[in-house]
PDB file of N, CA and C in Angstrom:
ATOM      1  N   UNK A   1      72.117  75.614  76.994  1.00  0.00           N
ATOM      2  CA  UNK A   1      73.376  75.852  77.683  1.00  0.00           C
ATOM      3  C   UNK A   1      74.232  76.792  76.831  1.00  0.00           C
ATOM      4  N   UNK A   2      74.712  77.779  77.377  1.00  0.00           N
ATOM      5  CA  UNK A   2      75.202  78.840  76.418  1.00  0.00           C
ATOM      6  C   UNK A   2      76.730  78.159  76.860  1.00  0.00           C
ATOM      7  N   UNK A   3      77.424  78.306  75.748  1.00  0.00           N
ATOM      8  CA  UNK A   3      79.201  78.161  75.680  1.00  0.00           C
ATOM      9  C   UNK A   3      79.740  79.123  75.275  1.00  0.00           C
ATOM     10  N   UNK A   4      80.889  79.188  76.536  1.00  0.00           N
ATOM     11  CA  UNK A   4      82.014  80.302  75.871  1.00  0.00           C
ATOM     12  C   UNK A   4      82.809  80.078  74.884  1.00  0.00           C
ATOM     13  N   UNK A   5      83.079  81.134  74.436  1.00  0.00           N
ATOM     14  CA  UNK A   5      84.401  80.517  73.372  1.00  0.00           C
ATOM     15  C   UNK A   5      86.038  80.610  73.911  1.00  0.00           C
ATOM     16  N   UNK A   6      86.530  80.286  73.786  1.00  0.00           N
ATOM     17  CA  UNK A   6      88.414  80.405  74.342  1.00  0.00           C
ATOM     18  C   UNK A   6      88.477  81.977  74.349  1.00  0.00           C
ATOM     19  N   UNK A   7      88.422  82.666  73.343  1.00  0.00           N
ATOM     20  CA  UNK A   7      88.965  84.418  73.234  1.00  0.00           C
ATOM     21  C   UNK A   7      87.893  84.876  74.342  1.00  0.00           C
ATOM     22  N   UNK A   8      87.032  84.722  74.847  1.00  0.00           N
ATOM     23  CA  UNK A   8      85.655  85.131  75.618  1.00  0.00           C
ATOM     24  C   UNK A   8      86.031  84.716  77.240  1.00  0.00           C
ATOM     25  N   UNK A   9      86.539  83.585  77.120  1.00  0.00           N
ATOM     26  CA  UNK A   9      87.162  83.621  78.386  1.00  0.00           C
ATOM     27  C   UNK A   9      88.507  84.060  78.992  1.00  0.00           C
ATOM     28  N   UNK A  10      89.351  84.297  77.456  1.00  0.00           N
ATOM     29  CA  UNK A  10      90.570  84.582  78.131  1.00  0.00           C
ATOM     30  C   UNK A  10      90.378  86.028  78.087  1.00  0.00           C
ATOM     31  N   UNK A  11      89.547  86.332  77.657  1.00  0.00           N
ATOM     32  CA  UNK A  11      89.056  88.323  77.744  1.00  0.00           C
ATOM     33  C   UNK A  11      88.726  88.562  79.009  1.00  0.00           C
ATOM     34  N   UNK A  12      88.072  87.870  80.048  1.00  0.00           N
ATOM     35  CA  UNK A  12      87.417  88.399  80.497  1.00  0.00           C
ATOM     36  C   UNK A  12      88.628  87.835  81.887  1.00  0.00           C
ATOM     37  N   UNK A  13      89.569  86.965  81.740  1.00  0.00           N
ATOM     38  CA  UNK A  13      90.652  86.757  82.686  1.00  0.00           C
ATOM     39  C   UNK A  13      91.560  87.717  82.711  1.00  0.00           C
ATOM     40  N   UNK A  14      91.715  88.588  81.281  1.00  0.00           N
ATOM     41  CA  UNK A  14      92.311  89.833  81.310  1.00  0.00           C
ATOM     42  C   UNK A  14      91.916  90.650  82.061  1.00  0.00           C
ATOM     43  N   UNK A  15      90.850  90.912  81.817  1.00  0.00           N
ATOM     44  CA  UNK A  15      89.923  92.301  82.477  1.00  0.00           C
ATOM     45  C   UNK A  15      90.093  91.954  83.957  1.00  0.00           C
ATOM     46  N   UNK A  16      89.968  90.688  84.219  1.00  0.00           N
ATOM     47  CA  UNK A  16      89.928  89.982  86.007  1.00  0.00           C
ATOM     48  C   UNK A  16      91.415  90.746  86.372  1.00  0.00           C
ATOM     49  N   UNK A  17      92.443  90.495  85.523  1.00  0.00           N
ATOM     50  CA  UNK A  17      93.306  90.783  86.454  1.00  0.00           C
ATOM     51  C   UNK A  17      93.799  92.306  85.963  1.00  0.00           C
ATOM     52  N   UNK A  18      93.532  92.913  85.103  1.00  0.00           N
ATOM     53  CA  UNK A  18      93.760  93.771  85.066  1.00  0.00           C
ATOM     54  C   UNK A  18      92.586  94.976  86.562  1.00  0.00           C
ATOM     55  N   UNK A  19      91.536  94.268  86.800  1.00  0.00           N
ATOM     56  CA  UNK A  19      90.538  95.057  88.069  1.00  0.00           C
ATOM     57  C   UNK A  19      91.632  94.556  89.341  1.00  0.00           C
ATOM     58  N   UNK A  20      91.935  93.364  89.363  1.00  0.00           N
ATOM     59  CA  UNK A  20      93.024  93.220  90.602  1.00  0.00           C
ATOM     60  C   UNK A  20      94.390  93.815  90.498  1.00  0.00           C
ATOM     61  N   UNK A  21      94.747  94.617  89.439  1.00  0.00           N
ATOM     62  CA  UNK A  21      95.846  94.930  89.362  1.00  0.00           C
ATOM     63  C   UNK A  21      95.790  96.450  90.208  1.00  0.00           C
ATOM     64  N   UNK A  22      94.765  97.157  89.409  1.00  0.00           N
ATOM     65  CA  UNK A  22      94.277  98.202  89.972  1.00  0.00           C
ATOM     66  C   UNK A  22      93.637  98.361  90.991  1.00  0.00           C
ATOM     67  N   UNK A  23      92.831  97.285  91.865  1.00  0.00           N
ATOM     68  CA  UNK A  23      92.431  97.350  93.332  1.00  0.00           C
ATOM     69  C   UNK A  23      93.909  97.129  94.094  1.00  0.00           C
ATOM     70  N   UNK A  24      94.914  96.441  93.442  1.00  0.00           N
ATOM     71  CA  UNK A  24      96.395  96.161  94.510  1.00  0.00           C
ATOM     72  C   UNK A  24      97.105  97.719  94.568  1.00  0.00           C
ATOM     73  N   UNK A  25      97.178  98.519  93.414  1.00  0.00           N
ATOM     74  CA  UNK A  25      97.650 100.064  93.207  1.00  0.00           C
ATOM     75  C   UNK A  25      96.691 100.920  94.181  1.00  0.00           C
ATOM     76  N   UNK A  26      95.331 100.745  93.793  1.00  0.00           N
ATOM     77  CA  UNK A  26      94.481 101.719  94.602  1.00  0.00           C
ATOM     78  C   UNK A  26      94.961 101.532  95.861  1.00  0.00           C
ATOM     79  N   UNK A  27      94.965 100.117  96.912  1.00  0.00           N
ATOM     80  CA  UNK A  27      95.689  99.635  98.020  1.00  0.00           C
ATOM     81  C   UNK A  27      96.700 100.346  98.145  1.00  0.00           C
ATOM     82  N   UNK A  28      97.418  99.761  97.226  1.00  0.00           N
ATOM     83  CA  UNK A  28      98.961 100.664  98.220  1.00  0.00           C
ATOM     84  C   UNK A  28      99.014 102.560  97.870  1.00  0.00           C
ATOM     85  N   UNK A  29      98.058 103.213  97.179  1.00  0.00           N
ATOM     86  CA  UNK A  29      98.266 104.895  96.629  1.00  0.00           C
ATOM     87  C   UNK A  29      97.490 105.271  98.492  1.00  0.00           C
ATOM     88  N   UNK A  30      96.085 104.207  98.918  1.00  0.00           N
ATOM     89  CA  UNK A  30      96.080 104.729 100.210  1.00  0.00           C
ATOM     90  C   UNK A  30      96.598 104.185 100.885  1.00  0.00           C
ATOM     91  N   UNK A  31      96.730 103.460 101.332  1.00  0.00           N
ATOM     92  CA  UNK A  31      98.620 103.322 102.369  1.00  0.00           C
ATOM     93  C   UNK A  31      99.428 104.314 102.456  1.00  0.00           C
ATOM     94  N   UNK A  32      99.903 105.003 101.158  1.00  0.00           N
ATOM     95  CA  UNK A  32     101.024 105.907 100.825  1.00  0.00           C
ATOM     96  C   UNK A  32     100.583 107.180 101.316  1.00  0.00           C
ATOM     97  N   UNK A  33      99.004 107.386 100.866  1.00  0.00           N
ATOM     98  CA  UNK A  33      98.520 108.844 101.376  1.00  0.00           C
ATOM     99  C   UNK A  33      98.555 108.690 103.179  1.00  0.00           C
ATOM    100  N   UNK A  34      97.802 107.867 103.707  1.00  0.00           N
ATOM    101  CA  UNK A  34      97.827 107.690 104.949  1.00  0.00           C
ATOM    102  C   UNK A  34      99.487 107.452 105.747  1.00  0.00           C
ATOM    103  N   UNK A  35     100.199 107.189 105.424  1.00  0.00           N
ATOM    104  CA  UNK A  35     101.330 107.213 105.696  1.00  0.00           C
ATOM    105  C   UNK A  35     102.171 109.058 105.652  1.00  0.00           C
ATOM    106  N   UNK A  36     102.091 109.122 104.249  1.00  0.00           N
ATOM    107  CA  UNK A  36     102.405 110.821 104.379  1.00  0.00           C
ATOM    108  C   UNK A  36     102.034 111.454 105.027  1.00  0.00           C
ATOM    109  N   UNK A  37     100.221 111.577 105.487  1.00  0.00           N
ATOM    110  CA  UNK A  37      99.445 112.286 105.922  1.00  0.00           C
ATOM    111  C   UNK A  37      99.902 112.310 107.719  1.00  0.00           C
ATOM    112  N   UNK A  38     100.435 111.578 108.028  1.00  0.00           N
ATOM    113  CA  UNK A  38     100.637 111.204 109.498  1.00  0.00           C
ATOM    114  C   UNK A  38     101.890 112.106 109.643  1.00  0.00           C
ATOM    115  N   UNK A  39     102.748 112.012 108.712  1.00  0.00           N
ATOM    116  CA  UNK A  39     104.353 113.257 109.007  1.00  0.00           C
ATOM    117  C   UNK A  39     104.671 112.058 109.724  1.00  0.00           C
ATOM    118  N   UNK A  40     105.168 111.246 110.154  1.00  0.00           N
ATOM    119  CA  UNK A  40     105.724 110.836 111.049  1.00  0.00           C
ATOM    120  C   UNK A  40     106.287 109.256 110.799  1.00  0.00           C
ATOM    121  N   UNK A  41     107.003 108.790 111.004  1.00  0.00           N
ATOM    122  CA  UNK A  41     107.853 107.476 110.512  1.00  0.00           C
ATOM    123  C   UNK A  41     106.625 106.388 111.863  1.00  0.00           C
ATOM    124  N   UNK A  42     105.995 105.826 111.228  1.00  0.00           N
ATOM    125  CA  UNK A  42     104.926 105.365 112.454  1.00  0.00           C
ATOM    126  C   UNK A  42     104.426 103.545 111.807  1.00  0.00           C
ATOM    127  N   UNK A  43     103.372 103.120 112.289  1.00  0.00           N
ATOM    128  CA  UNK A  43     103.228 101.730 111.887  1.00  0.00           C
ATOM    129  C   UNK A  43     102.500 101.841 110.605  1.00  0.00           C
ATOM    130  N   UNK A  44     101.234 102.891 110.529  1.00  0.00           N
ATOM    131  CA  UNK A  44     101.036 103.139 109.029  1.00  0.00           C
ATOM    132  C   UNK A  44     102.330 103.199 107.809  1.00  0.00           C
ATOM    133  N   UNK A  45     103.031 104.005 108.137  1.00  0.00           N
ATOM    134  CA  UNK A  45     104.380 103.805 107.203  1.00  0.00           C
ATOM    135  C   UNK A  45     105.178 102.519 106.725  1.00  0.00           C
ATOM    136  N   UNK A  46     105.092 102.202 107.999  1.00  0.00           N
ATOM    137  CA  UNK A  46     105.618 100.630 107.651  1.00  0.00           C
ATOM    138  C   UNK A  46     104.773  99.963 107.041  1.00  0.00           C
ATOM    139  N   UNK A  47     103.411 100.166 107.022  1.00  0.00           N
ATOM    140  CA  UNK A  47     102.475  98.974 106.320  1.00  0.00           C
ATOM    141  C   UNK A  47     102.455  99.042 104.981  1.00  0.00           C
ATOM    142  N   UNK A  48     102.846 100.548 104.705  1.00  0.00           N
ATOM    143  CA  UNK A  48     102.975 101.244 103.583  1.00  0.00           C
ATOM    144  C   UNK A  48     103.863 100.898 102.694  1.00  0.00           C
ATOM    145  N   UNK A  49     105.358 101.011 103.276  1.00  0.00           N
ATOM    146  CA  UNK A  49     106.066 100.645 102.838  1.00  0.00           C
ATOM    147  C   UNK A  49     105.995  98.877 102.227  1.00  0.00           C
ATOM    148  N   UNK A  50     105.571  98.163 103.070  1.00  0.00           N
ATOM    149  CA  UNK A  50     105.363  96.677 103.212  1.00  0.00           C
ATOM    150  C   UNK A  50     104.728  96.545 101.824  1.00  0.00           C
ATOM    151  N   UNK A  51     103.367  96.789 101.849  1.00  0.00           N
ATOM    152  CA  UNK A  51     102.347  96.589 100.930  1.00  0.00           C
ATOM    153  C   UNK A  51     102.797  96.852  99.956  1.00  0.00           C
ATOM    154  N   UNK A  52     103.372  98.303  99.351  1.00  0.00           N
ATOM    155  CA  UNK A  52     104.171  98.696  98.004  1.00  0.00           C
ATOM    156  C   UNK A  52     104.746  97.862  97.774  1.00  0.00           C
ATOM    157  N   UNK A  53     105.925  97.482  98.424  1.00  0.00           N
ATOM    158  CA  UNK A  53     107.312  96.364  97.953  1.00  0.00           C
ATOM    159  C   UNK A  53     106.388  95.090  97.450  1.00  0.00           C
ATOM    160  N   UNK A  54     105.720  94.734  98.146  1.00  0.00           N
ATOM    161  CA  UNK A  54     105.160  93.528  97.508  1.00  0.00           C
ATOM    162  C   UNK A  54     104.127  94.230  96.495  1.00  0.00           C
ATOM    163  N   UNK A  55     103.556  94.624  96.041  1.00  0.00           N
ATOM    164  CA  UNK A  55     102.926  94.676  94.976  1.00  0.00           C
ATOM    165  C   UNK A  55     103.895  94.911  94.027  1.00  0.00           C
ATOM    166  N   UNK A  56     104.976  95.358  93.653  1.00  0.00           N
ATOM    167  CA  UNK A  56     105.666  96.030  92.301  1.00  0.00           C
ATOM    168  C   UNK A  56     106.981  94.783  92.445  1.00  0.00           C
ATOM    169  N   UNK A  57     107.223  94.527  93.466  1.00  0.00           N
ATOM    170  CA  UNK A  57     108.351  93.121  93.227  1.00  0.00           C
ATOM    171  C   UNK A  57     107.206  91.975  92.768  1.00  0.00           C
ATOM    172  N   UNK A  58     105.940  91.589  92.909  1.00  0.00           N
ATOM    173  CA  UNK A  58     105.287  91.294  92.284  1.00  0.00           C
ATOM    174  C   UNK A  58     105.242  91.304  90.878  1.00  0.00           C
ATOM    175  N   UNK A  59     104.932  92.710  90.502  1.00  0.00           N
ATOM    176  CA  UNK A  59     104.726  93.351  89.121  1.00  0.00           C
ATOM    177  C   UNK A  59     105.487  92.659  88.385  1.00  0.00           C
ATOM    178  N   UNK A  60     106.706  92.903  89.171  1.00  0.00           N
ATOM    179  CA  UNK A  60     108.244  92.816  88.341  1.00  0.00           C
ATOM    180  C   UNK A  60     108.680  91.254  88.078  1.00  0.00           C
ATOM    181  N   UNK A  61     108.264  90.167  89.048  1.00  0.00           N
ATOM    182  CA  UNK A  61     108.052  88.887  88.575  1.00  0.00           C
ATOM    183  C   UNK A  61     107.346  88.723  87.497  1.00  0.00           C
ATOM    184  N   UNK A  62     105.970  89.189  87.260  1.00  0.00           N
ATOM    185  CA  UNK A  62     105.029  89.021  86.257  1.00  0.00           C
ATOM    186  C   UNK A  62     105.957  89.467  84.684  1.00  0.00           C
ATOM    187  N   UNK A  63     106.319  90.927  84.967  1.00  0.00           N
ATOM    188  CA  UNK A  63     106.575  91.217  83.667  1.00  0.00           C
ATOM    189  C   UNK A  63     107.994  90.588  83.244  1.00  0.00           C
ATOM    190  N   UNK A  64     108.949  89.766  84.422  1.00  0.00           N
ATOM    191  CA  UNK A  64     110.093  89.038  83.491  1.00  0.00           C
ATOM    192  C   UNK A  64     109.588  87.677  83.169  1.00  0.00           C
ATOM    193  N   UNK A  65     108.163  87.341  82.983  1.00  0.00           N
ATOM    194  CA  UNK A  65     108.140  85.984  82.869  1.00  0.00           C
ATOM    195  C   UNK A  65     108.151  85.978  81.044  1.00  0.00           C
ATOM    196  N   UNK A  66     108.398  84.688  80.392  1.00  0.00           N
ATOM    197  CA  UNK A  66     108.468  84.844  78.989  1.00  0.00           C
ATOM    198  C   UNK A  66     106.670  85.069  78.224  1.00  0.00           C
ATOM    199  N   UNK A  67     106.043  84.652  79.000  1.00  0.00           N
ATOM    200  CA  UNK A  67     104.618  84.363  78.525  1.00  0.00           C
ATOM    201  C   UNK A  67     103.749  85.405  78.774  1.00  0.00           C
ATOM    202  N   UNK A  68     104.751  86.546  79.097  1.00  0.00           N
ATOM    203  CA  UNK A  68     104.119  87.929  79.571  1.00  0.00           C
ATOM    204  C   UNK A  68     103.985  88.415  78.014  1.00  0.00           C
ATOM    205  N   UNK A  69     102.649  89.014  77.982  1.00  0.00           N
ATOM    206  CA  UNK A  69     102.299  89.200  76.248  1.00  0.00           C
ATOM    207  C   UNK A  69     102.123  90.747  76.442  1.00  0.00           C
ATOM    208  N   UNK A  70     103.119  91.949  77.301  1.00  0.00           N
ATOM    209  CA  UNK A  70     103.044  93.112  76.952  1.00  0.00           C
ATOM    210  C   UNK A  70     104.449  93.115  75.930  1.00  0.00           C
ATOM    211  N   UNK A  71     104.700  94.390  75.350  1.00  0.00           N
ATOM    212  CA  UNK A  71     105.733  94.701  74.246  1.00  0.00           C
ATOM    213  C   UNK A  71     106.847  94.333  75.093  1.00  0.00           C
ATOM    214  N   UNK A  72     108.046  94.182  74.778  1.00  0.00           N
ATOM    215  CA  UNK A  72     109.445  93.773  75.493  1.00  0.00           C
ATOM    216  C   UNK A  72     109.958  95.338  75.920  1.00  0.00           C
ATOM    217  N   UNK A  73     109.803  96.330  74.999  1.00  0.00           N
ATOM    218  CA  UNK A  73     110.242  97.952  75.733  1.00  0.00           C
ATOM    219  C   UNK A  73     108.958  98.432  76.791  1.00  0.00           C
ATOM    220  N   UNK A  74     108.191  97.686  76.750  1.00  0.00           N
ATOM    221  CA  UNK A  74     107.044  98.198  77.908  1.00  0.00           C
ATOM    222  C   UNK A  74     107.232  97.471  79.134  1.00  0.00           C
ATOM    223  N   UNK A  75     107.717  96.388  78.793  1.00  0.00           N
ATOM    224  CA  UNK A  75     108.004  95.733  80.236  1.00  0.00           C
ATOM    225  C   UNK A  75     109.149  96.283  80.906  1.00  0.00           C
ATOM    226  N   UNK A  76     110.216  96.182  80.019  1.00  0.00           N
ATOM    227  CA  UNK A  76     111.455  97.107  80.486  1.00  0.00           C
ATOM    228  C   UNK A  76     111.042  98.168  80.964  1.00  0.00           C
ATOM    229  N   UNK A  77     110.200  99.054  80.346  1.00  0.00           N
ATOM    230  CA  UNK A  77     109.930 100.168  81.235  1.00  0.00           C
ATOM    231  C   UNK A  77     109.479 100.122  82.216  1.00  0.00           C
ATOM    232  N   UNK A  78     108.328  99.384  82.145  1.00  0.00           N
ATOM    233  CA  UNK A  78     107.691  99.069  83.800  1.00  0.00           C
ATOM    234  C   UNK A  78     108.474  98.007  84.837  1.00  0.00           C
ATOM    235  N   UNK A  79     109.424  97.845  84.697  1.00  0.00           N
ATOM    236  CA  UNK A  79     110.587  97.051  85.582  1.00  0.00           C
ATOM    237  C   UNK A  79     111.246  98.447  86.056  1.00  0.00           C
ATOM    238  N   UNK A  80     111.296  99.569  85.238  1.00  0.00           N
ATOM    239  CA  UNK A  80     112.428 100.210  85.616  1.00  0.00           C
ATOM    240  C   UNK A  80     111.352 101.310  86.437  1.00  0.00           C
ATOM    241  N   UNK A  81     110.109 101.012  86.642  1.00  0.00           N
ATOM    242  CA  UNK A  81     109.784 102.329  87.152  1.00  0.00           C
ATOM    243  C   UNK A  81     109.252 101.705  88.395  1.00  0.00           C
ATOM    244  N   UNK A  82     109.127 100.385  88.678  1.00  0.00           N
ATOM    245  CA  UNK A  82     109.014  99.183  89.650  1.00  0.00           C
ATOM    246  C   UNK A  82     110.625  99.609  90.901  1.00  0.00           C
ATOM    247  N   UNK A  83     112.069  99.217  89.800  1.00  0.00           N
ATOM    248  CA  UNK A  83     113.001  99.458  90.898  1.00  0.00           C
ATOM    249  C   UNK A  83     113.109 101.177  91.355  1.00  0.00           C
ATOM    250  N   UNK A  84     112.540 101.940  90.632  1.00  0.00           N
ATOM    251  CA  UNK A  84     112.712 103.348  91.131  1.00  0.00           C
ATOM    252  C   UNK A  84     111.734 103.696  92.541  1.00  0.00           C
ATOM    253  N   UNK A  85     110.568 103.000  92.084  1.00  0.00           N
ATOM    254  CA  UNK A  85     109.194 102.460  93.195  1.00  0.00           C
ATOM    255  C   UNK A  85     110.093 101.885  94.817  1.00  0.00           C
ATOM    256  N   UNK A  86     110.760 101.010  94.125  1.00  0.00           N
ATOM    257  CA  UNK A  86     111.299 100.206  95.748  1.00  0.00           C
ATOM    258  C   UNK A  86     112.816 100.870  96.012  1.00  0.00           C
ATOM    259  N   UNK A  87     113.447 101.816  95.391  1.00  0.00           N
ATOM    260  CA  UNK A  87     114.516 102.541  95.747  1.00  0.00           C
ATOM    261  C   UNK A  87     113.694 103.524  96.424  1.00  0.00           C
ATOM    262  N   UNK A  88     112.520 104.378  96.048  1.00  0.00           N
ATOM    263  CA  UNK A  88     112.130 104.900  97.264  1.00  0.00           C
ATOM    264  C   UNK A  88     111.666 104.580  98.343  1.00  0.00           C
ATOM    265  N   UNK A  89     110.811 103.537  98.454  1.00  0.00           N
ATOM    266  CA  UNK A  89     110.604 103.148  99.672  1.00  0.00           C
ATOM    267  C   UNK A  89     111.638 102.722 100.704  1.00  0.00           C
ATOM    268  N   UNK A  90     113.058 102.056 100.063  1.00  0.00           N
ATOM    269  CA  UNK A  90     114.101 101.998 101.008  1.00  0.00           C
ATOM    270  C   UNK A  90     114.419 103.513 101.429  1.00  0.00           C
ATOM    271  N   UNK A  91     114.259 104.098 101.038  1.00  0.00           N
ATOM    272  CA  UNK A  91     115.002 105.401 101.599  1.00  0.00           C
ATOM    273  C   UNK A  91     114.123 105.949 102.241  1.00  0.00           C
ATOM    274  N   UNK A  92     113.102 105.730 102.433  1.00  0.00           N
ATOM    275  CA  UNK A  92     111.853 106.429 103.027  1.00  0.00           C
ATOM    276  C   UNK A  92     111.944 105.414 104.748  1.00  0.00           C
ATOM    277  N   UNK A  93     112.313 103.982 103.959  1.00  0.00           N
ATOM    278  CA  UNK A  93     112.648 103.354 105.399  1.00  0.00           C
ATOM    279  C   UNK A  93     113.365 103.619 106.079  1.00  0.00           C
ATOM    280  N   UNK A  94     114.592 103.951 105.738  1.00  0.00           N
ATOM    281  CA  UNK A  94     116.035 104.233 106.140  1.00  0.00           C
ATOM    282  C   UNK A  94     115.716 106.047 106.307  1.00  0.00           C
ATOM    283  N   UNK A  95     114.471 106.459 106.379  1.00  0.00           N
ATOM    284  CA  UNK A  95     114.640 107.781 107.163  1.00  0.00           C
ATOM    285  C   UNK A  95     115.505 108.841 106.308  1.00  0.00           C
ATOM    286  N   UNK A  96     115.656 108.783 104.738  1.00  0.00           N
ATOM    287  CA  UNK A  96     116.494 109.660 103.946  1.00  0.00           C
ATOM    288  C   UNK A  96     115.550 109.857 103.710  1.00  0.00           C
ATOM    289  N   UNK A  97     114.388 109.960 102.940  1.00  0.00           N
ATOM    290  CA  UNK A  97     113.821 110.216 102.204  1.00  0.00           C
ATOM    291  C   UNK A  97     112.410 110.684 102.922  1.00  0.00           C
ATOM    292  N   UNK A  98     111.267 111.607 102.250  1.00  0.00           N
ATOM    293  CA  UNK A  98     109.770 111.469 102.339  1.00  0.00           C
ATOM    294  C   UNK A  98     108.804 111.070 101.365  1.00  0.00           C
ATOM    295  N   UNK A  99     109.272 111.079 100.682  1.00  0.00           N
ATOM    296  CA  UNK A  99     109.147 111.599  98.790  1.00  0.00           C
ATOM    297  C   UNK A  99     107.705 110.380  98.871  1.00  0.00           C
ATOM    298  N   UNK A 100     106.622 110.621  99.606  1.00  0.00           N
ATOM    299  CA  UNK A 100     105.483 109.119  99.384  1.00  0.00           C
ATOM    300  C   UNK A 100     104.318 110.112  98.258  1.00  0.00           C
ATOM    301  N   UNK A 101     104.856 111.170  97.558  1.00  0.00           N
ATOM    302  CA  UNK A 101     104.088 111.716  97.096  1.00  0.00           C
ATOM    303  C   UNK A 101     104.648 111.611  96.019  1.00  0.00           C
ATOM    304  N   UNK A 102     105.595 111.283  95.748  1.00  0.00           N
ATOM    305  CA  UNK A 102     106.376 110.806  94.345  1.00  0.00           C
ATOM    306  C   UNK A 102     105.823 109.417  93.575  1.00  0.00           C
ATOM    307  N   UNK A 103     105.885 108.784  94.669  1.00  0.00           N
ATOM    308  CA  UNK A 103     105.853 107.106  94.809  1.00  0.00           C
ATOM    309  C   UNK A 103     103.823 106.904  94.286  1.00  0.00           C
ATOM    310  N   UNK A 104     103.368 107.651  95.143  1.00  0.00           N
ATOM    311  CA  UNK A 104     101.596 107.901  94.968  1.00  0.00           C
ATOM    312  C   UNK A 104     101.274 108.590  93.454  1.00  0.00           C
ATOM    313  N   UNK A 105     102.005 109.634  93.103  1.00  0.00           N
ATOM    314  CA  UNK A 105     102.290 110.092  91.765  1.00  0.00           C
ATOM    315  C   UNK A 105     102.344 109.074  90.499  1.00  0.00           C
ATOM    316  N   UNK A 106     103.358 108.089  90.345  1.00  0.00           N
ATOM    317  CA  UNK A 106     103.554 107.329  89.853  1.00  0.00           C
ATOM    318  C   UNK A 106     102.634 106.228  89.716  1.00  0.00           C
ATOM    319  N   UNK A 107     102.238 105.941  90.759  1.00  0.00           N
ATOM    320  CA  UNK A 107     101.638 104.662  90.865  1.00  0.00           C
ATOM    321  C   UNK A 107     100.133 104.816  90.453  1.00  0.00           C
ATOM    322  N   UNK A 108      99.771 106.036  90.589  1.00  0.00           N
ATOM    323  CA  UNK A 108      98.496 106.739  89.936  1.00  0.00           C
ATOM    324  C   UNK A 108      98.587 106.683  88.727  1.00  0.00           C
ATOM    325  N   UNK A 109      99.458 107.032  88.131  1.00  0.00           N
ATOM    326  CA  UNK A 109      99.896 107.043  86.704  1.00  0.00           C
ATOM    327  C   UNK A 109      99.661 105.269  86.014  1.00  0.00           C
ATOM    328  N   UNK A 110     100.262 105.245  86.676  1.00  0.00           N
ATOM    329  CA  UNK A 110     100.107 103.228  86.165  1.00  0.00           C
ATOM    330  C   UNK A 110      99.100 102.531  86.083  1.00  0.00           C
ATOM    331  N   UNK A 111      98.235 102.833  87.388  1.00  0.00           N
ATOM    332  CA  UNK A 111      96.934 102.842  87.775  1.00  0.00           C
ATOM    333  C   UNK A 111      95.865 102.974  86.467  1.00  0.00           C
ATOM    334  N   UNK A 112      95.959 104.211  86.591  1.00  0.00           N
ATOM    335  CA  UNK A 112      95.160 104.439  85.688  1.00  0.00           C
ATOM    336  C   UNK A 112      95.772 104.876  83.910  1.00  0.00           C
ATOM    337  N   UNK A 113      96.354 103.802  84.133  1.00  0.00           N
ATOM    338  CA  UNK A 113      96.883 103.486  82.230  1.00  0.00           C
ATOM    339  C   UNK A 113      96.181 102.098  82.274  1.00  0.00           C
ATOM    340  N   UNK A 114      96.064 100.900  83.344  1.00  0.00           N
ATOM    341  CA  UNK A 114      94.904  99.795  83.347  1.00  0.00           C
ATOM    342  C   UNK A 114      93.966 100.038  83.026  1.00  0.00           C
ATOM    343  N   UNK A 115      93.641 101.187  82.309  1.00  0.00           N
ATOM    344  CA  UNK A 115      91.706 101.064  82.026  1.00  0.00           C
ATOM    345  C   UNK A 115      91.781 100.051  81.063  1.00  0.00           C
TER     346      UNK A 115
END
């Protein structure tokens, strides 16, 4: 019977959620493309919009919890690039804005800093 050790399993719960972190980003970057791609304020958009808000108000629970073991200026940062995330999508709701290529920009970026 082979046994794990504690660091062996909590490695590999990292890696778990760090692959779900990045399948929830990949999710919402196509939402965002399919939404842009349409020009048009339509039900893709809304799903778009939907799906984003909950993944990064998500995020943003995770990273104010105390037992969150990234740096304290990295979380701050990624809180602050979380409310810039859902300030665009309100405005994109509210018909000010298009900017889903900003929002896809970013979130690519984040994306792929999870390797």
């Amino acid at each position: 019977m082979y046994q794990f050790s504690y660091a062996e399993i909590m490695e590999d719960g990292v890696a778990n959620a760090k692959d779900r972190e990045r399948q929830a980003l990949d999710r919402s970057i196509e939402l965002l493309a399919a939404a842009r791609d349409d020009g048009h304020y339509t039900r893709t958009t809304v799903e778009a919009l939907f799906y984003t808000r909950r993944v990064w108000i998500r995020f943003i629970e995770d990273l104010k919890q105390p037992d969150n073991e990234l740096a304290t200026e990295l979380r701050a940062d990624l809180i602050s690039i979380a409310i810039w995330i859902l300030k665009e999508c309100e405005k994109i709701r509210k018909r000010e804005s298009t900017n889903f290529q900003g929002i896809i920009d970013v979130t690519t970026i984040i994306r792929d800093g999870l390797k």
